[in-house]
PDB file of N, CA and C in Angstrom:
ATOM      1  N   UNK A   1     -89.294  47.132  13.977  1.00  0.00           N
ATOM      2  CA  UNK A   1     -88.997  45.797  14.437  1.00  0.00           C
ATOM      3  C   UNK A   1     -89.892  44.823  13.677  1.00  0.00           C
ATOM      4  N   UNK A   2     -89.302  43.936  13.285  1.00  0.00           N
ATOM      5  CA  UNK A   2     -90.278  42.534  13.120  1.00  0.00           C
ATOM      6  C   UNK A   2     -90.355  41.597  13.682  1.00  0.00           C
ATOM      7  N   UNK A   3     -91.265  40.946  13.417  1.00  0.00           N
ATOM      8  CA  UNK A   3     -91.523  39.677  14.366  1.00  0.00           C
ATOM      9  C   UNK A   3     -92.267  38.504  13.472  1.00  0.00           C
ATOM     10  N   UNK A   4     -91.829  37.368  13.570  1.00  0.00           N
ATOM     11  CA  UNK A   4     -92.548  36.111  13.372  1.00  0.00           C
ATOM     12  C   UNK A   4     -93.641  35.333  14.168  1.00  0.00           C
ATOM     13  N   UNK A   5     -94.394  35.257  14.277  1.00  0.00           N
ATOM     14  CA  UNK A   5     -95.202  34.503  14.778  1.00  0.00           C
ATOM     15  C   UNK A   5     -96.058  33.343  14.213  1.00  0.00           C
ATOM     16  N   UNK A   6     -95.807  31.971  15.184  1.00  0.00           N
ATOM     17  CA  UNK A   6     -96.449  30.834  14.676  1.00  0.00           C
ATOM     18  C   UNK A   6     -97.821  30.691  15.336  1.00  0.00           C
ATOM     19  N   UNK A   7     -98.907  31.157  15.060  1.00  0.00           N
ATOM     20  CA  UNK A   7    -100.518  30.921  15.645  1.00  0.00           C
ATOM     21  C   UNK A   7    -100.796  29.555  15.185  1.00  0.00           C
ATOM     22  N   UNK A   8    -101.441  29.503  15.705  1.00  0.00           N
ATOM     23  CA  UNK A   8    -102.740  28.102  15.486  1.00  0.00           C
ATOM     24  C   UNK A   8    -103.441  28.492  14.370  1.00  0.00           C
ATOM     25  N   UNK A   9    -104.175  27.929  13.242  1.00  0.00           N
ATOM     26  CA  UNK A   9    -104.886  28.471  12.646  1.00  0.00           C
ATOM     27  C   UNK A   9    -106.665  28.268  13.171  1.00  0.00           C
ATOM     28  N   UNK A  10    -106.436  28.374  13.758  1.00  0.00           N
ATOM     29  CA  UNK A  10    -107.880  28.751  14.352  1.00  0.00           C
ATOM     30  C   UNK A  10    -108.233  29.900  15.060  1.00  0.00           C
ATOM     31  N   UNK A  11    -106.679  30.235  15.511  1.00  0.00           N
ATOM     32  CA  UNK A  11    -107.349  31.588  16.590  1.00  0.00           C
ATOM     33  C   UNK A  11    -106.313  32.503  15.497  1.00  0.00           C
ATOM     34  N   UNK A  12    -106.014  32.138  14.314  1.00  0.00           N
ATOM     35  CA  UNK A  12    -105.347  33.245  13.511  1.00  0.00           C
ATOM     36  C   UNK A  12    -105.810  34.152  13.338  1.00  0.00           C
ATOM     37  N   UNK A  13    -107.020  34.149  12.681  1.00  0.00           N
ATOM     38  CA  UNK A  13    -107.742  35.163  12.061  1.00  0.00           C
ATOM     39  C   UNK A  13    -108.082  36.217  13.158  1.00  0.00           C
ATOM     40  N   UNK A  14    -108.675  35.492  14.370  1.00  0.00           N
ATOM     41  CA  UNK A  14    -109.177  37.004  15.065  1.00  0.00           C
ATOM     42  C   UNK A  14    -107.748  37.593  15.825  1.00  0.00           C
ATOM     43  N   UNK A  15    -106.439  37.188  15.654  1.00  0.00           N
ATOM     44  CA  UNK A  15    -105.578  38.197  15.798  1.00  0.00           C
ATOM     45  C   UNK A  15    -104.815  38.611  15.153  1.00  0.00           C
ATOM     46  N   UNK A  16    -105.000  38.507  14.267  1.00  0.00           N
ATOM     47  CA  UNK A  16    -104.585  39.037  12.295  1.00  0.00           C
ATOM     48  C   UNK A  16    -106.060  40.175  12.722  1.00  0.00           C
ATOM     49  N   UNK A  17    -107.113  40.759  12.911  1.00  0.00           N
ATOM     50  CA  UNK A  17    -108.083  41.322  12.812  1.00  0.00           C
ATOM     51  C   UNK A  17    -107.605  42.343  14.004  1.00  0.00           C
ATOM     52  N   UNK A  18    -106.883  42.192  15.204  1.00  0.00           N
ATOM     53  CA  UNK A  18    -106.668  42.938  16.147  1.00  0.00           C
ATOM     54  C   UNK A  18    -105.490  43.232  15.663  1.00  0.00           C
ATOM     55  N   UNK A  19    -104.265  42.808  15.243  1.00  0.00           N
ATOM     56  CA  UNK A  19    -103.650  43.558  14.350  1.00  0.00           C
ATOM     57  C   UNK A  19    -103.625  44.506  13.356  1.00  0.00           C
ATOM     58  N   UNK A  20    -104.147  43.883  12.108  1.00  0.00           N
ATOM     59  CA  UNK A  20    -104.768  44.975  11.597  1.00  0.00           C
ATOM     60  C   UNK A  20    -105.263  46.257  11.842  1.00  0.00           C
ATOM     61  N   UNK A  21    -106.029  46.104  12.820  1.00  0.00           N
ATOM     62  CA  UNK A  21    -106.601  47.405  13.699  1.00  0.00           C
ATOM     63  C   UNK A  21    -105.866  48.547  14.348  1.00  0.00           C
ATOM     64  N   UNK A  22    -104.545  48.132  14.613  1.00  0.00           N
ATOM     65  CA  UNK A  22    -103.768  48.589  15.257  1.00  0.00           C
ATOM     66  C   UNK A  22    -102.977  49.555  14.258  1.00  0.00           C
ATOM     67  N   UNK A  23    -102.671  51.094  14.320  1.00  0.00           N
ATOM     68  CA  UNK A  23    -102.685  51.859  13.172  1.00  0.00           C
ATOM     69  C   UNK A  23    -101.104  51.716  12.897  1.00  0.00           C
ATOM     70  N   UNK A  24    -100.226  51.394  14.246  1.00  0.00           N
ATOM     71  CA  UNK A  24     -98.255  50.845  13.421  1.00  0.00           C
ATOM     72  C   UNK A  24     -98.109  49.987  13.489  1.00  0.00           C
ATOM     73  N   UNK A  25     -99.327  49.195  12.997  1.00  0.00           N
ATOM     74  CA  UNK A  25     -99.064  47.637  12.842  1.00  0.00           C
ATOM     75  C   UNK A  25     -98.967  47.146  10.839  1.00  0.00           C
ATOM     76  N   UNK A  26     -98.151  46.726  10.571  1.00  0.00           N
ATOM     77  CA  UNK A  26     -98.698  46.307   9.639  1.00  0.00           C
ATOM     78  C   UNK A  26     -98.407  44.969   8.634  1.00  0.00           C
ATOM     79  N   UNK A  27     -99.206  43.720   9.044  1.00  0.00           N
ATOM     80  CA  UNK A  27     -99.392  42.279   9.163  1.00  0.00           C
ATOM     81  C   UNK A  27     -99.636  41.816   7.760  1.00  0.00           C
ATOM     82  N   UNK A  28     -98.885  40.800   7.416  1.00  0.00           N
ATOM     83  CA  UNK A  28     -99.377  39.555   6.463  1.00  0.00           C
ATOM     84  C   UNK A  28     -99.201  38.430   6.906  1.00  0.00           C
ATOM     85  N   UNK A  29     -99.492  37.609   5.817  1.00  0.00           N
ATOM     86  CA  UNK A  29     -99.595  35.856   6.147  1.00  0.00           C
ATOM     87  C   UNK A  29     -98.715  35.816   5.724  1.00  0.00           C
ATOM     88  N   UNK A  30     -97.850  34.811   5.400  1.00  0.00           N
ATOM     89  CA  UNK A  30     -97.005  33.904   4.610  1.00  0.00           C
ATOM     90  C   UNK A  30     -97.788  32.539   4.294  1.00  0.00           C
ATOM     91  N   UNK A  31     -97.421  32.611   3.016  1.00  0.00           N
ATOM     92  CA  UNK A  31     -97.898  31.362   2.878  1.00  0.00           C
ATOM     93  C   UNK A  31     -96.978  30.336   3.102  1.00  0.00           C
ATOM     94  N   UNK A  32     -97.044  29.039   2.785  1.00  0.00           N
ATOM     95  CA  UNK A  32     -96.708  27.902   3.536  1.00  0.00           C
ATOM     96  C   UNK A  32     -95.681  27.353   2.893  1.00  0.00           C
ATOM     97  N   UNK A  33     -95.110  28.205   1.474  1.00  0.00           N
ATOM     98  CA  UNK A  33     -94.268  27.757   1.277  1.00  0.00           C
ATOM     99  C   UNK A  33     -93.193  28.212   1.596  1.00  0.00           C
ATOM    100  N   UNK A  34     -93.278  29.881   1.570  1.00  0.00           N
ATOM    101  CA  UNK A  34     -92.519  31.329   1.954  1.00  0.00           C
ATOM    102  C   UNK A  34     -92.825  30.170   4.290  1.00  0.00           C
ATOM    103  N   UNK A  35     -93.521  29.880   4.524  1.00  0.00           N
ATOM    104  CA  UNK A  35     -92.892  29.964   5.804  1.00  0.00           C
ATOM    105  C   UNK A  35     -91.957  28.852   5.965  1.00  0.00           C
ATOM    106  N   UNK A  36     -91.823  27.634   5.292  1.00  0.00           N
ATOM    107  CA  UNK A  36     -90.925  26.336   5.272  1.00  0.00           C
ATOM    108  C   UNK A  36     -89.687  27.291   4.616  1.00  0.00           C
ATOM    109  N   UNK A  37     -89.845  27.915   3.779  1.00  0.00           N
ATOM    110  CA  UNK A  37     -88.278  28.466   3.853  1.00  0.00           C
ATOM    111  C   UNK A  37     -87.998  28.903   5.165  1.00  0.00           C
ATOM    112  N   UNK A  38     -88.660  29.836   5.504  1.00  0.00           N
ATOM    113  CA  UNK A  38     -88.211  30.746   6.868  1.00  0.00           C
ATOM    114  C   UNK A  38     -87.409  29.757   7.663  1.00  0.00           C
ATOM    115  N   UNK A  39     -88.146  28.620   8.023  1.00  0.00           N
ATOM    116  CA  UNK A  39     -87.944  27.800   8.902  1.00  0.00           C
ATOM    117  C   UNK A  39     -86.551  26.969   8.271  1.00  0.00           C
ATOM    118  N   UNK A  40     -86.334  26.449   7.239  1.00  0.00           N
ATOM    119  CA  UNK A  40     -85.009  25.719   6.948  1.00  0.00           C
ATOM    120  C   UNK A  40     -83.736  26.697   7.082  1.00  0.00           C
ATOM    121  N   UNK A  41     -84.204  28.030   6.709  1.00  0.00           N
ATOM    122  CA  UNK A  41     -82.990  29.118   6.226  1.00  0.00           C
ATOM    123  C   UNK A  41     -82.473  29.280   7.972  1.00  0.00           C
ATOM    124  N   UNK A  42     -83.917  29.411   9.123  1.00  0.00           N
ATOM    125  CA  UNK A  42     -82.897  29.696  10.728  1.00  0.00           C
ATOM    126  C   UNK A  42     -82.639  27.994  11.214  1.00  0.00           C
ATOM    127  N   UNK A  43     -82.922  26.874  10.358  1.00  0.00           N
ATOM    128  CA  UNK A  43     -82.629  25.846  10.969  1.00  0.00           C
ATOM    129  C   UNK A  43     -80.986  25.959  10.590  1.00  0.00           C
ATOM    130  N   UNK A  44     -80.621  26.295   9.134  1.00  0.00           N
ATOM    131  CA  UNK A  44     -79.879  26.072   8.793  1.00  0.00           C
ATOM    132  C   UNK A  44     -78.444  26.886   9.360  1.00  0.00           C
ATOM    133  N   UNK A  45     -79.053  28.207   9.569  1.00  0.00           N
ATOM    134  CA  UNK A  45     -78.186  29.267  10.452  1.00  0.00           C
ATOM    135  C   UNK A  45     -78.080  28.596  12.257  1.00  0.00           C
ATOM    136  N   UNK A  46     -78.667  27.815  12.651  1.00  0.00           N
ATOM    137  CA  UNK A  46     -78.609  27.395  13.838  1.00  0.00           C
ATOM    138  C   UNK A  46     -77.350  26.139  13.818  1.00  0.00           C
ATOM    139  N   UNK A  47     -77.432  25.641  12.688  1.00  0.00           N
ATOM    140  CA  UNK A  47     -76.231  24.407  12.431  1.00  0.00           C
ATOM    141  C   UNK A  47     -75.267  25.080  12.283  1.00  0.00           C
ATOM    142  N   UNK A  48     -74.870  26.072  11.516  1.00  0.00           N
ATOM    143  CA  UNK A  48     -73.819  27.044  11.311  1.00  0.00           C
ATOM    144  C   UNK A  48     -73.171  27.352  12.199  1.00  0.00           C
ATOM    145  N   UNK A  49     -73.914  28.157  13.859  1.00  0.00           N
ATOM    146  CA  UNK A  49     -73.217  28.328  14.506  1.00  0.00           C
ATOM    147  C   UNK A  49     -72.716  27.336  15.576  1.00  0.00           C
ATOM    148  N   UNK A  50     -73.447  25.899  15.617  1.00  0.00           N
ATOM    149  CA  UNK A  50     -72.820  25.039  16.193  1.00  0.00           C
ATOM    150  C   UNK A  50     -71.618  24.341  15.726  1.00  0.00           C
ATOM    151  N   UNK A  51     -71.586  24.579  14.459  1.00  0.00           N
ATOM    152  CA  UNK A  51     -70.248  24.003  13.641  1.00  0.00           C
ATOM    153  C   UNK A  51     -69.393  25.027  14.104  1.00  0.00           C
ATOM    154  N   UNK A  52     -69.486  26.063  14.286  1.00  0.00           N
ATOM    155  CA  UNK A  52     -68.182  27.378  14.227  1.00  0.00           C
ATOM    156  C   UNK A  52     -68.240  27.071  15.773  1.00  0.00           C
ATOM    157  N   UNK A  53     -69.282  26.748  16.956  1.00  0.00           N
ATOM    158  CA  UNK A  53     -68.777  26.451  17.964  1.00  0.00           C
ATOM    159  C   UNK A  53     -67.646  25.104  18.645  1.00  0.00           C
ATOM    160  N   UNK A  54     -68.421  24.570  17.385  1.00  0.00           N
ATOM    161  CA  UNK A  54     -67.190  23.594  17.785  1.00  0.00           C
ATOM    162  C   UNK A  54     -68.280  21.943  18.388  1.00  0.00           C
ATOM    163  N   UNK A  55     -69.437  22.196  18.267  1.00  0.00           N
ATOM    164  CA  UNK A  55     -70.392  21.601  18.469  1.00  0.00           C
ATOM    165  C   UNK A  55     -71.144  20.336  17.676  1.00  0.00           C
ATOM    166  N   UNK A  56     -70.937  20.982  16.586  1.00  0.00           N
ATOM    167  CA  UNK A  56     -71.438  20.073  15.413  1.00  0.00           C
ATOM    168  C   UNK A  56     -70.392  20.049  14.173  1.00  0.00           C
ATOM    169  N   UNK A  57     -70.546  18.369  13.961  1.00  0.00           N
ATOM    170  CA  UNK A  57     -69.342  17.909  12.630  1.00  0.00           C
ATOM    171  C   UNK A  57     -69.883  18.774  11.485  1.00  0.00           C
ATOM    172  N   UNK A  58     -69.315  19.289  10.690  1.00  0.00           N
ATOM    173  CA  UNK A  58     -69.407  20.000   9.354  1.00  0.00           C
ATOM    174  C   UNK A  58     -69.519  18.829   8.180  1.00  0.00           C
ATOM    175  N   UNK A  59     -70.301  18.891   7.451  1.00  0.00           N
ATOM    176  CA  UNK A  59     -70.786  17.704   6.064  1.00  0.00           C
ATOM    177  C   UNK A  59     -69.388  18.242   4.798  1.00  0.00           C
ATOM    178  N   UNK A  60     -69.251  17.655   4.104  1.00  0.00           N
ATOM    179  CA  UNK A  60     -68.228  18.126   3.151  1.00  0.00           C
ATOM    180  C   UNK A  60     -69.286  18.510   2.157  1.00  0.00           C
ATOM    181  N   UNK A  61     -68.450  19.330   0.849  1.00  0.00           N
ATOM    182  CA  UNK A  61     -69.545  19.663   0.284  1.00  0.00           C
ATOM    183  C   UNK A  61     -70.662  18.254  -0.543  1.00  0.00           C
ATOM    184  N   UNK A  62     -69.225  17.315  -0.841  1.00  0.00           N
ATOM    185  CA  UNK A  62     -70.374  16.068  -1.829  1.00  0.00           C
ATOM    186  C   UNK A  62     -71.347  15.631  -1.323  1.00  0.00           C
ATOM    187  N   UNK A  63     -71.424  15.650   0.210  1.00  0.00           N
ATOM    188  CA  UNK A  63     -72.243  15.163   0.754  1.00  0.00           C
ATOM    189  C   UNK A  63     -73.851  15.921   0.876  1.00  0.00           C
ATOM    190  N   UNK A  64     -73.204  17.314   0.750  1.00  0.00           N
ATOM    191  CA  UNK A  64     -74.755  18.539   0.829  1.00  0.00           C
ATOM    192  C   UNK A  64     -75.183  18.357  -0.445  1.00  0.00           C
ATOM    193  N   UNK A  65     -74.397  18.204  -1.929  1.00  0.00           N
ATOM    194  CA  UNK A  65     -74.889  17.682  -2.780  1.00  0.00           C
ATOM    195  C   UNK A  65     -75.760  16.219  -3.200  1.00  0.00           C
ATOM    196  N   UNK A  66     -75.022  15.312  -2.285  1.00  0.00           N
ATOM    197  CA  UNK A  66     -76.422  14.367  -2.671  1.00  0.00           C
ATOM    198  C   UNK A  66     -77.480  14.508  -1.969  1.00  0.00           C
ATOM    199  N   UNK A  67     -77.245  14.873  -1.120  1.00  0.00           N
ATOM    200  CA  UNK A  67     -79.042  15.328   0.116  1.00  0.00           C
ATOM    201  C   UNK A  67     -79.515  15.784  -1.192  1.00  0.00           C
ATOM    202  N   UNK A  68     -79.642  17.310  -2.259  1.00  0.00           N
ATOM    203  CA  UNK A  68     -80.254  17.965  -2.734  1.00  0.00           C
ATOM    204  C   UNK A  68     -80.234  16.738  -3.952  1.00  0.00           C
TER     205      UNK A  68
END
């Protein structure tokens, strides 16, 4: 299983250290650019399924092109 977790960076380290410790554990960081993807790629899967629900208007494509 995996898991994401958003800590504080203050109390990161000493549970990155109790992790570690733990012998079927096995933990990294992400750095900050690898985690802003994480975060746009399930923002972006979260719009997805409100559009297929019927929830949210769908952008055409010219329009996803000028955002970028």
């Amino acid at each position: 299983m995996k898991v994401l977790l958003d800590i504080k960076d203050n109390n990161a380290a000493s549970l990155m250290d109790v992790l570690n410790s733990l012998p079927y554990v096995k933990a990294k960081e992400l750095t900050p650019y690898k985690a802003k993807i994480l975060e746009d790629v399930k923002e972006a899967v979260e719009e997805m399924k409100l559009i297929k629900k019927g929830k949210l208007k769908a952008r055409n494509a010219e329009e996803l092109f000028d955002e970028l």
